[in-house]
Protein backbone atom coordinates (compact mmCIF):
# COMPACT_ATOMS: atom_id res chain seq x y z
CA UNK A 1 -9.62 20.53 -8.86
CA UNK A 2 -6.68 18.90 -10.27
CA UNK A 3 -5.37 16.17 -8.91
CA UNK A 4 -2.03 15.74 -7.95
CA UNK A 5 -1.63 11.93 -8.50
CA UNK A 6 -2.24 9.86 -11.53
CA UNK A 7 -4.14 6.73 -10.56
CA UNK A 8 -2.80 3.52 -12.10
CA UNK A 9 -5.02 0.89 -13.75
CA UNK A 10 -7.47 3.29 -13.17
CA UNK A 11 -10.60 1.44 -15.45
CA UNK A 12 -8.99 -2.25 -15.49
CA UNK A 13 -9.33 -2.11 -11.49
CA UNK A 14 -13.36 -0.42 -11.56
CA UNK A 15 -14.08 -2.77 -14.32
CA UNK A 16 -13.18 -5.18 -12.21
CA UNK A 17 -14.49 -4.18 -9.51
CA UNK A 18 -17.50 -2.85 -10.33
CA UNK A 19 -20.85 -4.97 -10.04
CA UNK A 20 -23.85 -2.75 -10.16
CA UNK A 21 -25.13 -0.52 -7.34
CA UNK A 22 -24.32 -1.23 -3.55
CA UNK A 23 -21.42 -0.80 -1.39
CA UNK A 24 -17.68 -0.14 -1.82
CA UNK A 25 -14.95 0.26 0.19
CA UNK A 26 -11.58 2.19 -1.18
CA UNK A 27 -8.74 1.46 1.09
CA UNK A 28 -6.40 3.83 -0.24
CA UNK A 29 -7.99 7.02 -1.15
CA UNK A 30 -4.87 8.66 -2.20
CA UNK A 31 -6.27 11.47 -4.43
CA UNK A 32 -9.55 10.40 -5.27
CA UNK A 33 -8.86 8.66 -8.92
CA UNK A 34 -10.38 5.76 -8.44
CA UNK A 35 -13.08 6.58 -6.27
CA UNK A 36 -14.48 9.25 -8.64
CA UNK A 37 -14.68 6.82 -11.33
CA UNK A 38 -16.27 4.33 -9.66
CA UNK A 39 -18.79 6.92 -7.93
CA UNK A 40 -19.47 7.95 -12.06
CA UNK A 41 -21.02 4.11 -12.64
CA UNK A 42 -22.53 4.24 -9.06
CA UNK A 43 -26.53 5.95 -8.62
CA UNK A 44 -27.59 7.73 -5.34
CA UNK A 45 -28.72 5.08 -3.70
CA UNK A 46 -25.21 3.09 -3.63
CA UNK A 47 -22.44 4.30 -0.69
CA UNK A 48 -18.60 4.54 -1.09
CA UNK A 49 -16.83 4.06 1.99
CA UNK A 50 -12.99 5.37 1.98
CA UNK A 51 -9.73 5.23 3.98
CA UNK A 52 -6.47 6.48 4.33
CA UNK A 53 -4.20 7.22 6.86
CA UNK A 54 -2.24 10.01 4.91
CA UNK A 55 -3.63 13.54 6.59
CA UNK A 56 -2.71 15.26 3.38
CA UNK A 57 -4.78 12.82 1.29
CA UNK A 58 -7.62 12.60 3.54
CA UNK A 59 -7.87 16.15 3.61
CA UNK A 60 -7.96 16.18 -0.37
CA UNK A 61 -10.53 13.91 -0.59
CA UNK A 62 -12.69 15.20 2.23
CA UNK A 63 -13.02 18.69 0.02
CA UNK A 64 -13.12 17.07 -3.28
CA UNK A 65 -16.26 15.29 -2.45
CA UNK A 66 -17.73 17.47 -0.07
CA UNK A 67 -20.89 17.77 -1.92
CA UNK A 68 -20.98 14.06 -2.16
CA UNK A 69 -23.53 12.38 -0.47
CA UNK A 70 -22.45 9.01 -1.57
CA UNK A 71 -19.51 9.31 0.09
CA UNK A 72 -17.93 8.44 4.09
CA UNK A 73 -14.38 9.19 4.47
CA UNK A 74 -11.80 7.97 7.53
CA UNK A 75 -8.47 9.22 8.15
CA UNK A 76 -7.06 5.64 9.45
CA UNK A 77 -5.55 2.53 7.55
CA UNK A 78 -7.27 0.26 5.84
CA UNK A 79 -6.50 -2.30 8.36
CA UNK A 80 -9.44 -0.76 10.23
CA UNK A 81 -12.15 -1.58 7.58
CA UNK A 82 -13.73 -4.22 10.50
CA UNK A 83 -14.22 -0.93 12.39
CA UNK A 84 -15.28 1.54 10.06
CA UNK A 85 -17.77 -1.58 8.71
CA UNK A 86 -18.97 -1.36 11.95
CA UNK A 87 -19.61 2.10 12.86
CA UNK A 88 -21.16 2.33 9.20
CA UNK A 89 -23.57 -0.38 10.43
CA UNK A 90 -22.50 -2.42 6.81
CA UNK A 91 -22.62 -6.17 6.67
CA UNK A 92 -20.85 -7.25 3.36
CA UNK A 93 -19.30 -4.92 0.73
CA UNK A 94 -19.94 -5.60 -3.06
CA UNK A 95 -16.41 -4.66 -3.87
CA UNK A 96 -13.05 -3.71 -2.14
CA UNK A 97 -10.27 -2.12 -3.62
CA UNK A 98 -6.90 -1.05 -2.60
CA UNK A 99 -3.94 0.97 -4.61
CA UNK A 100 -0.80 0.20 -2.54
CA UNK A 101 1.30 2.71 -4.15
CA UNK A 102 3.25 5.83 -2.70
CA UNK A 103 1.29 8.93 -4.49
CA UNK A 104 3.00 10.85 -6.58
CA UNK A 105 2.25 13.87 -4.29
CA UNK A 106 4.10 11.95 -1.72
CA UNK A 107 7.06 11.24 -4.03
CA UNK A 108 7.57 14.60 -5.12
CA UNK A 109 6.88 16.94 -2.38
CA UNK A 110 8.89 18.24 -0.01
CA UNK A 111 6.39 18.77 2.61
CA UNK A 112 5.36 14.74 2.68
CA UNK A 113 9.01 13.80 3.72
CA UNK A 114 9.41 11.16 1.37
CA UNK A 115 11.95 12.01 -1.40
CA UNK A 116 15.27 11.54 -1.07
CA UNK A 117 16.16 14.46 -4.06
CA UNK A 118 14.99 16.99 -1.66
CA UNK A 119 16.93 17.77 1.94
CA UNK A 120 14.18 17.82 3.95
CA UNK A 121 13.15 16.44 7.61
CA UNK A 122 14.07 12.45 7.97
CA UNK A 123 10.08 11.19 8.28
CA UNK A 124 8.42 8.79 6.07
CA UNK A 125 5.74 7.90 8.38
CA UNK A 126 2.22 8.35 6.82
CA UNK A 127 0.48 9.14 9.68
CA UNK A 128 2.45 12.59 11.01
CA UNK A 129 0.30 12.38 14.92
CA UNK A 130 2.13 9.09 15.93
CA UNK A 131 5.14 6.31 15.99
CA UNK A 132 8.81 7.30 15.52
CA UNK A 133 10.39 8.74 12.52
CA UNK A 134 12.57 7.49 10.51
CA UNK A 135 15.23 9.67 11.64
CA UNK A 136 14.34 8.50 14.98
CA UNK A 137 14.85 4.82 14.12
CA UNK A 138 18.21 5.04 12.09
CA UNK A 139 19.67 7.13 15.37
CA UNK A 140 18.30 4.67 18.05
CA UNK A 141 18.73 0.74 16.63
CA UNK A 142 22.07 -1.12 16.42
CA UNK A 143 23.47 -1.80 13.00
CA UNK A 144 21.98 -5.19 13.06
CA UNK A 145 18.76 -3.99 13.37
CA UNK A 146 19.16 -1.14 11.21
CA UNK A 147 20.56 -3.56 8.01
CA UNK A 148 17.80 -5.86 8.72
CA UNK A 149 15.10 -3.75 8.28
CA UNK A 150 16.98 -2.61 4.80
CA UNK A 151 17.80 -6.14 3.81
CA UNK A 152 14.29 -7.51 4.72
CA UNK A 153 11.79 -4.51 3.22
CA UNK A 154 13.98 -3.31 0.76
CA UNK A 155 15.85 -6.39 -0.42
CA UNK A 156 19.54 -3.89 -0.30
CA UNK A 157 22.63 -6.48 -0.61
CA UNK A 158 24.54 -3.96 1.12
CA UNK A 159 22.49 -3.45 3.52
CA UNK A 160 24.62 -4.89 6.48
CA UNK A 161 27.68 -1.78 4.98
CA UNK A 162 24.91 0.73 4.64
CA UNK A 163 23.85 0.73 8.16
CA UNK A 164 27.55 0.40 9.54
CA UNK A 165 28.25 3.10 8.55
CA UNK A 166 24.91 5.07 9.46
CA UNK A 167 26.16 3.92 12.94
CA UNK A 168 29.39 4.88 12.30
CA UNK A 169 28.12 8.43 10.98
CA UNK A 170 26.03 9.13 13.69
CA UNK A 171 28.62 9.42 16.32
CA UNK A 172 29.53 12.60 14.63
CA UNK A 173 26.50 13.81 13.82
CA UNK A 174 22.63 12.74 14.09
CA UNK A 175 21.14 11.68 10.97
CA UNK A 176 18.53 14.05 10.73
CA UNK A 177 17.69 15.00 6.97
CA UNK A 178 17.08 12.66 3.70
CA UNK A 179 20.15 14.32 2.73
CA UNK A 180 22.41 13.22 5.26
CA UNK A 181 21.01 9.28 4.98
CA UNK A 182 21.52 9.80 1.00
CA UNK A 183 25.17 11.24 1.72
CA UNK A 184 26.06 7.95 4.04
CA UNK A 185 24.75 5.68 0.97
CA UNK A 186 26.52 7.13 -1.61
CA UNK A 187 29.69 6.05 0.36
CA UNK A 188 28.82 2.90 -0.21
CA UNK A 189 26.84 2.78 -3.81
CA UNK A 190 28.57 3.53 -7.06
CA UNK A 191 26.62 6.95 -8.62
CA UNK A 192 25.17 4.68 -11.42
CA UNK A 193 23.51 2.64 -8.97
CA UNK A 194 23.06 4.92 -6.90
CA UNK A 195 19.27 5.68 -7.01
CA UNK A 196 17.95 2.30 -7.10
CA UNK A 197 19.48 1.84 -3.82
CA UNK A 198 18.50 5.22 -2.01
CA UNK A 199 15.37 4.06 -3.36
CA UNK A 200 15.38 0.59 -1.80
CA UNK A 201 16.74 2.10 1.27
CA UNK A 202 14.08 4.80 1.74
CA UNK A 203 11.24 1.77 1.00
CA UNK A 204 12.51 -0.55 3.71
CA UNK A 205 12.21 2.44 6.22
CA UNK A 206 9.35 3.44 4.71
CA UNK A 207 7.65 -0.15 4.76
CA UNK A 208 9.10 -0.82 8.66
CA UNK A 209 7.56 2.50 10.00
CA UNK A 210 4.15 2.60 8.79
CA UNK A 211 3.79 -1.32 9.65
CA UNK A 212 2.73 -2.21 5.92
CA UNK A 213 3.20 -5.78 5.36
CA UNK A 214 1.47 -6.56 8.49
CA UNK A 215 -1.60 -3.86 8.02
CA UNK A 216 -1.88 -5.48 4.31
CA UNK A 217 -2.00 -9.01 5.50
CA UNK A 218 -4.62 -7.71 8.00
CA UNK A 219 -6.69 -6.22 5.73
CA UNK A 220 -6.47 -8.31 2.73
CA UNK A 221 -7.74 -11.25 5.13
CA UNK A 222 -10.51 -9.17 6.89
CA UNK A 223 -11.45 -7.41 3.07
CA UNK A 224 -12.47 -11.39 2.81
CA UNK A 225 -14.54 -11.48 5.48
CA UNK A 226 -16.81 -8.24 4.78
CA UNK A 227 -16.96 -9.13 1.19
CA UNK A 228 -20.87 -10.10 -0.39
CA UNK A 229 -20.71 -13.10 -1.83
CA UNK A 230 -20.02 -12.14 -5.85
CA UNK A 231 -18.18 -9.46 -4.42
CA UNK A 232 -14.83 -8.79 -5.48
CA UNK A 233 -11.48 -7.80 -3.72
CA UNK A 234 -8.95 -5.74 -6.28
CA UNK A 235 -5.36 -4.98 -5.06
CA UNK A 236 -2.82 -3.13 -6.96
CA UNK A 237 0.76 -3.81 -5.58
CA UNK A 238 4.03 -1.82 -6.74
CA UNK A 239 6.61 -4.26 -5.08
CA UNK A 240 7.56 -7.52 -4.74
CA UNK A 241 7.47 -7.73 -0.99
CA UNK A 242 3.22 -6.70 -1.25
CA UNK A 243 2.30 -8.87 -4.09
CA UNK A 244 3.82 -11.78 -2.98
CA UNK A 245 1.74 -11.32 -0.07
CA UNK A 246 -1.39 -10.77 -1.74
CA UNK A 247 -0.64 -13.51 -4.35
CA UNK A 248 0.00 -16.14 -1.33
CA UNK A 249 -3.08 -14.99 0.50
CA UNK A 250 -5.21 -15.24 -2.58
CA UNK A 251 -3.80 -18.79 -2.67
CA UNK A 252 -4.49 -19.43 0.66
CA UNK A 253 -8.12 -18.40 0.54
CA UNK A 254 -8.82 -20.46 -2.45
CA UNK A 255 -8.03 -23.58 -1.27
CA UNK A 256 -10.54 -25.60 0.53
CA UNK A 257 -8.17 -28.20 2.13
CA UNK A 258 -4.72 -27.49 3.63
CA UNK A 259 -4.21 -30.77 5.39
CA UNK A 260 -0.85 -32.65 4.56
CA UNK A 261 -0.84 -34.53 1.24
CA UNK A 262 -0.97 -38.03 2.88
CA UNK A 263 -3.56 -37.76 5.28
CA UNK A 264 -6.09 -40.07 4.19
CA UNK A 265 -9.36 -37.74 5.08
CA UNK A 266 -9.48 -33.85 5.60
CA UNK A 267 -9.55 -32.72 8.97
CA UNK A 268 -8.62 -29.21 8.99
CA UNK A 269 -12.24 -27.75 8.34
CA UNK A 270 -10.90 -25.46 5.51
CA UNK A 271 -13.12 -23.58 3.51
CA UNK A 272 -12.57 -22.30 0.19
CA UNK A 273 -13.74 -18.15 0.34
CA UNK A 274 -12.87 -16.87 -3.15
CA UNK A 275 -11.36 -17.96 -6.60
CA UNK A 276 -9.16 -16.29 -8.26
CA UNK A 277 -10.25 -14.10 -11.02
CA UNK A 278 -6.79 -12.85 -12.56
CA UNK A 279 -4.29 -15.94 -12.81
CA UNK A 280 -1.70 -13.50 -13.61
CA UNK A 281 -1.33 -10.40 -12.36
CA UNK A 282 -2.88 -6.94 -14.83
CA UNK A 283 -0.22 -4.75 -15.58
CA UNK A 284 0.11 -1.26 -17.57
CA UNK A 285 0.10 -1.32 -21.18
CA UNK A 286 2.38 0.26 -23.00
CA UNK A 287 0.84 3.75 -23.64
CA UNK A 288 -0.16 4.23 -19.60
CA UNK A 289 3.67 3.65 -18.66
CA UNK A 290 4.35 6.32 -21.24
CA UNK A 291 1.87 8.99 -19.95
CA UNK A 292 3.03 7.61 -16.19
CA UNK A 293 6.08 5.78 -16.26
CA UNK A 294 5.76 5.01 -12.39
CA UNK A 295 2.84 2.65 -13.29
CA UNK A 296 5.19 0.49 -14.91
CA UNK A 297 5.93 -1.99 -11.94
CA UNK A 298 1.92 -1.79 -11.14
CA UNK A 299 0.38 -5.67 -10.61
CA UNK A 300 -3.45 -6.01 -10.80
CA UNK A 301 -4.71 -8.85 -8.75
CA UNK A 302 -8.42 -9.39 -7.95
CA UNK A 303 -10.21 -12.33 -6.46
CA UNK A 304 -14.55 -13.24 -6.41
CA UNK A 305 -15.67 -14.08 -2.89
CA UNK A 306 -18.10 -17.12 -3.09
């Protein structure tokens, strides 16, 4: 079966992760790219555990290894790896990874709701049985809220212009369609910039609806927890908004004081839970942005619990 995502970092993030037989939790199965090559290094004995809250990929990944004995899948979001740890009756993991990236699939199809080159149904959430759409959002908030979502998860400079005039817009007709929110931007955004904006735009929504700054601070911190000591944590962000976060918590967890710089004695019981094994980020080389060219804003960061 082929699969209709390339995965990115594919053997920098397994090598990383990888340390002998156990096991491992995939947060973000996507299309299966990374867990099949880390099931290739793993023998029967060893478990991977996987999650994702896209139905599509879920569904993907729940035939492609159906035969696979190794495997547990849940349709849910990472978030929930506490849960799933629980029901699994696992302890600690001996590594955790997580690809934070929009699938290609996603990108490209028309049925997933996310492009913005297609006129298709106003959506973007990943999980299709639950929350409002983004359709729903852009017709019910004010323009303050509306620009702050864009300004705050998709860093937009126009962003307060953008969703005046989605307000404005509105009155006439709903905004229904990625077509019609792509129509309101270009009013705003010169055609040469044009893209890099709807794209900005359609990430803030994107980002807002499915809760994903707050699920990946969640996770990243609970990943910590259920991680065997020697056990690594691998995270592969595509943004600036979700590394920063997992750079600042992988700063955060390696410190073992946090108390103010003049107090005299520690008192705030910190514990140091990992070091950092990447002190800058892994990126693409050269020849995977040319086979991929979406990989190239791909950061690699991985931390060793101790």
């Amino acid at each position: 079966m082929e699969s209709p995502h390339k995965p990115v970092l594919l053997k920098e993030t397994i090598d990383y992760v990888f340390s002998g037989n156990g096991i491992y939790f995939d947060g973000t199965l996507g299309f299966g790219g990374h867990a099949s090559e880390l099931l290739s290094r793993l023998d029967n004995s060893s478990l991977l555990i996987g999650a994702d809250k896209d139905k599509k990929a879920y569904e993907y990944c729940k035939n492609l290894f159906a035969d696979e004995k190794r495997v547990r899948l849940y349709n849910t979001s990472f978030a929930n790896i506490n849960l799933i740890a629980k029901i699994e009756f696992v302890e600690r993991f001996n590594g955790i990874y997580a690809d934070l990236g929009v699938s290609s699939f996603q990108l490209d199809s028309a049925e997933a709701g996310f492009t913005f080159r297609r006129d298709v149904p106003l959506d973007l959430r990943m999980d299709r049985t639950g929350g409002k759409t983004a359709a729903e959002i852009l017709n019910e908030l004010d323009a303050k809220e509306i620009a702050d979502i864009i300004y705050k998860f998709g860093e937009e400079k126009k962003s307060r212009q953008i969703a005046s005039l989605i307000v404005e817009k509105r009155k006439e007709k709903p905004v229904k369609t990625t077509y019609d929110l792509r129509e309101i931007v270009a009013q705003i955004i010169p055609p040469n910039y044009l893209n890099k904006s709807l794209a900005r735009v359609f990430q803030a929504l994107r980002i807002y609806i499915n809760n994903e700054l707050d699920e990946l601070r969640e996770f990243l911190t609970k990943a910590i927890d259920l991680l065997a000591p020697g056990g690594r944590l691998a995270v592969i962000s595509f943004h600036s908004l979700e590394d920063r976060i997992v750079k600042e918590v992988f700063k955060y967890e390696e410190l073992d004081c946090v108390c103010p710089p003049e107090s005299p004695v520690c008192v705030c019981d910190k514990e140091q839970r990992v070091k950092i094994i990447t002190k800058k980020p892994i990126v693409p080389d050269a020849s995977e942005i040319k086979k991929n060219p979406r990989a190239r804003s791909a950061k690699l960061r991985v931390v060793e619990r101790i």
